[in-house]
C-alpha atoms as a PDB file:
ATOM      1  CA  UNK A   1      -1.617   1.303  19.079  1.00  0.00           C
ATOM      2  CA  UNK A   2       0.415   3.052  16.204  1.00  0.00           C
ATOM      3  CA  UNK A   3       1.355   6.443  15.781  1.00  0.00           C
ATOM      4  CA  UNK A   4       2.386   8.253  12.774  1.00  0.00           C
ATOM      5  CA  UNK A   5       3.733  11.417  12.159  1.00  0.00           C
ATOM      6  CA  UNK A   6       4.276  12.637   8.751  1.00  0.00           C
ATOM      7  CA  UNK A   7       6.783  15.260   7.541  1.00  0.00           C
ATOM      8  CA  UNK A   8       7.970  17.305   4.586  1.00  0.00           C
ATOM      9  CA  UNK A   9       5.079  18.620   3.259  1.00  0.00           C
ATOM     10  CA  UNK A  10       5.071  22.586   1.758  1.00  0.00           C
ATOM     11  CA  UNK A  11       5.084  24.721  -1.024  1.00  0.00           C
ATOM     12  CA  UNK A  12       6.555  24.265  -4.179  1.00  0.00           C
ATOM     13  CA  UNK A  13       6.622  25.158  -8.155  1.00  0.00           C
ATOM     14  CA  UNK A  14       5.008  23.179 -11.013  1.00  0.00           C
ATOM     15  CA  UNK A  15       7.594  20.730 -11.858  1.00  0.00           C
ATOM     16  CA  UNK A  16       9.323  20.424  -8.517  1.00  0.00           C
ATOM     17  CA  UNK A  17      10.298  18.044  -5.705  1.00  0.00           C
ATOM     18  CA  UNK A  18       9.227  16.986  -2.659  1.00  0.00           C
ATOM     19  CA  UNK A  19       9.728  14.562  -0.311  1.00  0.00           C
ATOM     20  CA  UNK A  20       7.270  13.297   2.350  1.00  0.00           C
ATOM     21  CA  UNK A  21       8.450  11.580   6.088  1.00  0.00           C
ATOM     22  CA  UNK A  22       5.674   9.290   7.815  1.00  0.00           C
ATOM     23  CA  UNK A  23       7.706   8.210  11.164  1.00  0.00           C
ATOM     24  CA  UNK A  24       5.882   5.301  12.759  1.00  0.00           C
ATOM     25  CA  UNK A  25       5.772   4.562  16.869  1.00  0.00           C
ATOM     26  CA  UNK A  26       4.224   2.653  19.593  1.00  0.00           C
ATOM     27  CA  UNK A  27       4.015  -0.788  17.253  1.00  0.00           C
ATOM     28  CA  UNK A  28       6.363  -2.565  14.753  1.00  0.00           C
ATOM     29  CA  UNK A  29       4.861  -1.740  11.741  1.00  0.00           C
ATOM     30  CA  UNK A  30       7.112  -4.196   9.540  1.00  0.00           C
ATOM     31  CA  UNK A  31       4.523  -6.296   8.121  1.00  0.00           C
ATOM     32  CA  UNK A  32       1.980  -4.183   7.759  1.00  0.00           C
ATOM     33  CA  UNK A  33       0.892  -2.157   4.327  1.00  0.00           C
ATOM     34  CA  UNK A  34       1.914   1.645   4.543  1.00  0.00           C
ATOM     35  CA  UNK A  35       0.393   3.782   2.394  1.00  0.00           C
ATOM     36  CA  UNK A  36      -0.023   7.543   1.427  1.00  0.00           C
ATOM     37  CA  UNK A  37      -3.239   8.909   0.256  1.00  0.00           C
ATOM     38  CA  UNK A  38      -4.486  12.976  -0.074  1.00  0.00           C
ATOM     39  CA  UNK A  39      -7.122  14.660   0.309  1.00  0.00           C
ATOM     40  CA  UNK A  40      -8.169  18.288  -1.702  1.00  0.00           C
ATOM     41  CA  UNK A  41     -10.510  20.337  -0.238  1.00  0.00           C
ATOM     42  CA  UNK A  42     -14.047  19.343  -0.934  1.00  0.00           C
ATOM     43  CA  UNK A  43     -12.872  16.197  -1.960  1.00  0.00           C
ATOM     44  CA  UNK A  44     -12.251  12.633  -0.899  1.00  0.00           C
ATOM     45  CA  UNK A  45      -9.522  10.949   0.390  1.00  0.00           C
ATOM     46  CA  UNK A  46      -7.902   9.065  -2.249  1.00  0.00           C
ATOM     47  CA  UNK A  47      -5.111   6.407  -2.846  1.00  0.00           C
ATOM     48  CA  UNK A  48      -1.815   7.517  -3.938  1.00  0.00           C
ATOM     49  CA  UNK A  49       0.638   4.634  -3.411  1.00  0.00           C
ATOM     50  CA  UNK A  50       1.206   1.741  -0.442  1.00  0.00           C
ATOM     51  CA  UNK A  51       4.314  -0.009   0.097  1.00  0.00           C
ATOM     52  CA  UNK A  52       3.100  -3.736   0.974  1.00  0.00           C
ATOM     53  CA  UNK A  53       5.898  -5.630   3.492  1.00  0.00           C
ATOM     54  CA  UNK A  54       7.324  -7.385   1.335  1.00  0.00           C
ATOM     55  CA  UNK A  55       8.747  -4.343  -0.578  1.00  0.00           C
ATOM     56  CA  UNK A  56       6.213  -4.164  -3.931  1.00  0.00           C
ATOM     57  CA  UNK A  57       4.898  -1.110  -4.488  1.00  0.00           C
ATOM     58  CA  UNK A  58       0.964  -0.046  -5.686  1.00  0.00           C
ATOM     59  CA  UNK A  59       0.402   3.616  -7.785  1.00  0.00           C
ATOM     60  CA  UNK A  60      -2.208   5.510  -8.410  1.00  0.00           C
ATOM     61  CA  UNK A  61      -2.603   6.173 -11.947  1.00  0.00           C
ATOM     62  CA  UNK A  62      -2.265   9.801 -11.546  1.00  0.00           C
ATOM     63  CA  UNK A  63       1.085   9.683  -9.995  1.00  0.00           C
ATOM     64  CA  UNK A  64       2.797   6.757 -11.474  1.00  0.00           C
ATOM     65  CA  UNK A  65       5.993   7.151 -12.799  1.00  0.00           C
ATOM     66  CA  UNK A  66       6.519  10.655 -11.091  1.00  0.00           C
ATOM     67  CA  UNK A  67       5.944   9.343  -7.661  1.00  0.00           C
ATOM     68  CA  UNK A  68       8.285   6.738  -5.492  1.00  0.00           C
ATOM     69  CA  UNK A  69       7.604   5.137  -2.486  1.00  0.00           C
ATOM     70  CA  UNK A  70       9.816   3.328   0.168  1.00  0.00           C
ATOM     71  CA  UNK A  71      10.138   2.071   3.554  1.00  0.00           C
ATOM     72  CA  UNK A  72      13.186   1.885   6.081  1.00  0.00           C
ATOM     73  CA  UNK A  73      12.196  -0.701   8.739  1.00  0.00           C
ATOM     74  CA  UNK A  74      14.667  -0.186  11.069  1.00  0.00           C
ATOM     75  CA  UNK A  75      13.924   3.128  11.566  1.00  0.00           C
ATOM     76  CA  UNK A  76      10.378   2.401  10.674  1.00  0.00           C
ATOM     77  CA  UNK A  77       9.740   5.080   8.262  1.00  0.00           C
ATOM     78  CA  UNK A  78       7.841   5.228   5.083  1.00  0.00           C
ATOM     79  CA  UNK A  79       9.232   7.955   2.125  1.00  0.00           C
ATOM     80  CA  UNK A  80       7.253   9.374  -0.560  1.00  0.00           C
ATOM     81  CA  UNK A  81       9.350  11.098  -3.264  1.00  0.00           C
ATOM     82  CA  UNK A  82       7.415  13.310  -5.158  1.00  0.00           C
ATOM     83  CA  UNK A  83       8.913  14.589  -8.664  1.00  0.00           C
ATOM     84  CA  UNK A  84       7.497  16.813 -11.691  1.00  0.00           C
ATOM     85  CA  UNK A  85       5.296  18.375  -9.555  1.00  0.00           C
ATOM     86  CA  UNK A  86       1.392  19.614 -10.934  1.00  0.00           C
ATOM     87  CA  UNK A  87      -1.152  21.893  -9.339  1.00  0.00           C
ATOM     88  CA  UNK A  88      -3.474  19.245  -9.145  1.00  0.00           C
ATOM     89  CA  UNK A  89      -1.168  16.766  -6.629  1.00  0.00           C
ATOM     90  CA  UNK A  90      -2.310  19.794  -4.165  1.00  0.00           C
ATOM     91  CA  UNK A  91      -3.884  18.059  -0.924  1.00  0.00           C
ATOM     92  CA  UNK A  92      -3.404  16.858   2.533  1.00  0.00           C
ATOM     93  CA  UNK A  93      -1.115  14.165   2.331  1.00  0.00           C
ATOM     94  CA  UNK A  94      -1.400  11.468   5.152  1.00  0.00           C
ATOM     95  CA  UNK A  95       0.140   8.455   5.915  1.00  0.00           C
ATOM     96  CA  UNK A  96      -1.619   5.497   6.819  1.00  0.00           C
ATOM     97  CA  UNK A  97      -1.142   1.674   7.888  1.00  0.00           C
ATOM     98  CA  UNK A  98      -2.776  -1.650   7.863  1.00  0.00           C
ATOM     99  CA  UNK A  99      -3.213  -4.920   6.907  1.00  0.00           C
ATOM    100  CA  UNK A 100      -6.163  -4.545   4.169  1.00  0.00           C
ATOM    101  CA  UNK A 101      -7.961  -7.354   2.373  1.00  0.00           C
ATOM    102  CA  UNK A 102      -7.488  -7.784  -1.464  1.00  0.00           C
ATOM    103  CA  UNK A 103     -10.599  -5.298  -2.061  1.00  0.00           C
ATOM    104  CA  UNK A 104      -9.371  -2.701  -0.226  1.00  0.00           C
ATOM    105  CA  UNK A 105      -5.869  -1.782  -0.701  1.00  0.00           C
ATOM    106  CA  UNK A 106      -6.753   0.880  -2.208  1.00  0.00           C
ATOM    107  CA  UNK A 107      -9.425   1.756   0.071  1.00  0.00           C
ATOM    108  CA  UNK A 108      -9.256   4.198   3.074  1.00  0.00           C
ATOM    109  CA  UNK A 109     -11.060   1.615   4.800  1.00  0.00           C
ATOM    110  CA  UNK A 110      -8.169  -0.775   4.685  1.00  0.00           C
ATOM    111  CA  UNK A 111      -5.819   1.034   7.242  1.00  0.00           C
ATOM    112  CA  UNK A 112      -6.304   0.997  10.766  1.00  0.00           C
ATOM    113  CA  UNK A 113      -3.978   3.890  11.655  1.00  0.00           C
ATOM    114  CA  UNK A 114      -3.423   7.544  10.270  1.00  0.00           C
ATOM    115  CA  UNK A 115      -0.854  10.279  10.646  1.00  0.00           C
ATOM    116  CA  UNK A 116      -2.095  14.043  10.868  1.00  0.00           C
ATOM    117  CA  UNK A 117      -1.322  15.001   7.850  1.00  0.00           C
ATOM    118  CA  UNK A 118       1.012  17.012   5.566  1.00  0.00           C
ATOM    119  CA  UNK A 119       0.037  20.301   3.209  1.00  0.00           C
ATOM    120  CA  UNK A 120       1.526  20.036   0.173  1.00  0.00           C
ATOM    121  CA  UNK A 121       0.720  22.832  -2.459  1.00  0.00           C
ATOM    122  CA  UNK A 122       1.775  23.612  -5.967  1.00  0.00           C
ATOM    123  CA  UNK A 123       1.786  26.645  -7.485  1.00  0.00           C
ATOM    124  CA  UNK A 124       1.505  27.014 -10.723  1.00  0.00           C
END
């Protein structure tokens, strides 16, 4: 079993900066997928990026090119840099890891474990 514990979340400005923690215990985690997806109230939980082992990187249309994310191994932690902040990027943030099929990378149902969550909120 996995745990995940993600970090870094809060409140910020339109056009600001934030960056999101998801520290990973209990398994080695190296070859699995990590991913981030959100969740607005009301709404689904959706994809936002996923950092595959081997180091390539996945985006969500809505967030590409204003959104980075990495992973550190050795400490087994996943990053999620957040730039040029909007209103509408406000959610619950979580972390997540698997090893989805080619369908579902994108899919909540790919990932077998999930962090508690982050608030993130921008103001406009």
């Amino acid at each position: 079993q996995a745990q995940l514990v993600e970090s870094g979340g809060g409140l910020v400005q339109t056009g600001g900066s934030l960056r999101l923690s998801c520290a990973a215990s209990g398994r080695t985690l190296s070859r699995y997928v990590m991913g981030w997806f959100r969740q607005a109230p009301g709404k689904a939980r959706t994809f936002v990026a996923l950092n595959w082992s081997g180091g390539s990187t996945n985006y969500a249309n809505s967030v590409k090119g204003r959104f980075a994310i990495s992973r550190d191994n050795a400490n087994s932690t996943v990053y999620l840099q957040m730039n040029s902040l909007k209103p509408e990027d406000t959610a619950v943030y979580y972390c997540a890891a698997g090893l989805p099929s080619s369908d579902l990378w994108a899919s909540v149902a790919g990932y077998e474990f999930w962090g508690q969550g982050t608030q993130v909120t921008v103001s406009s």
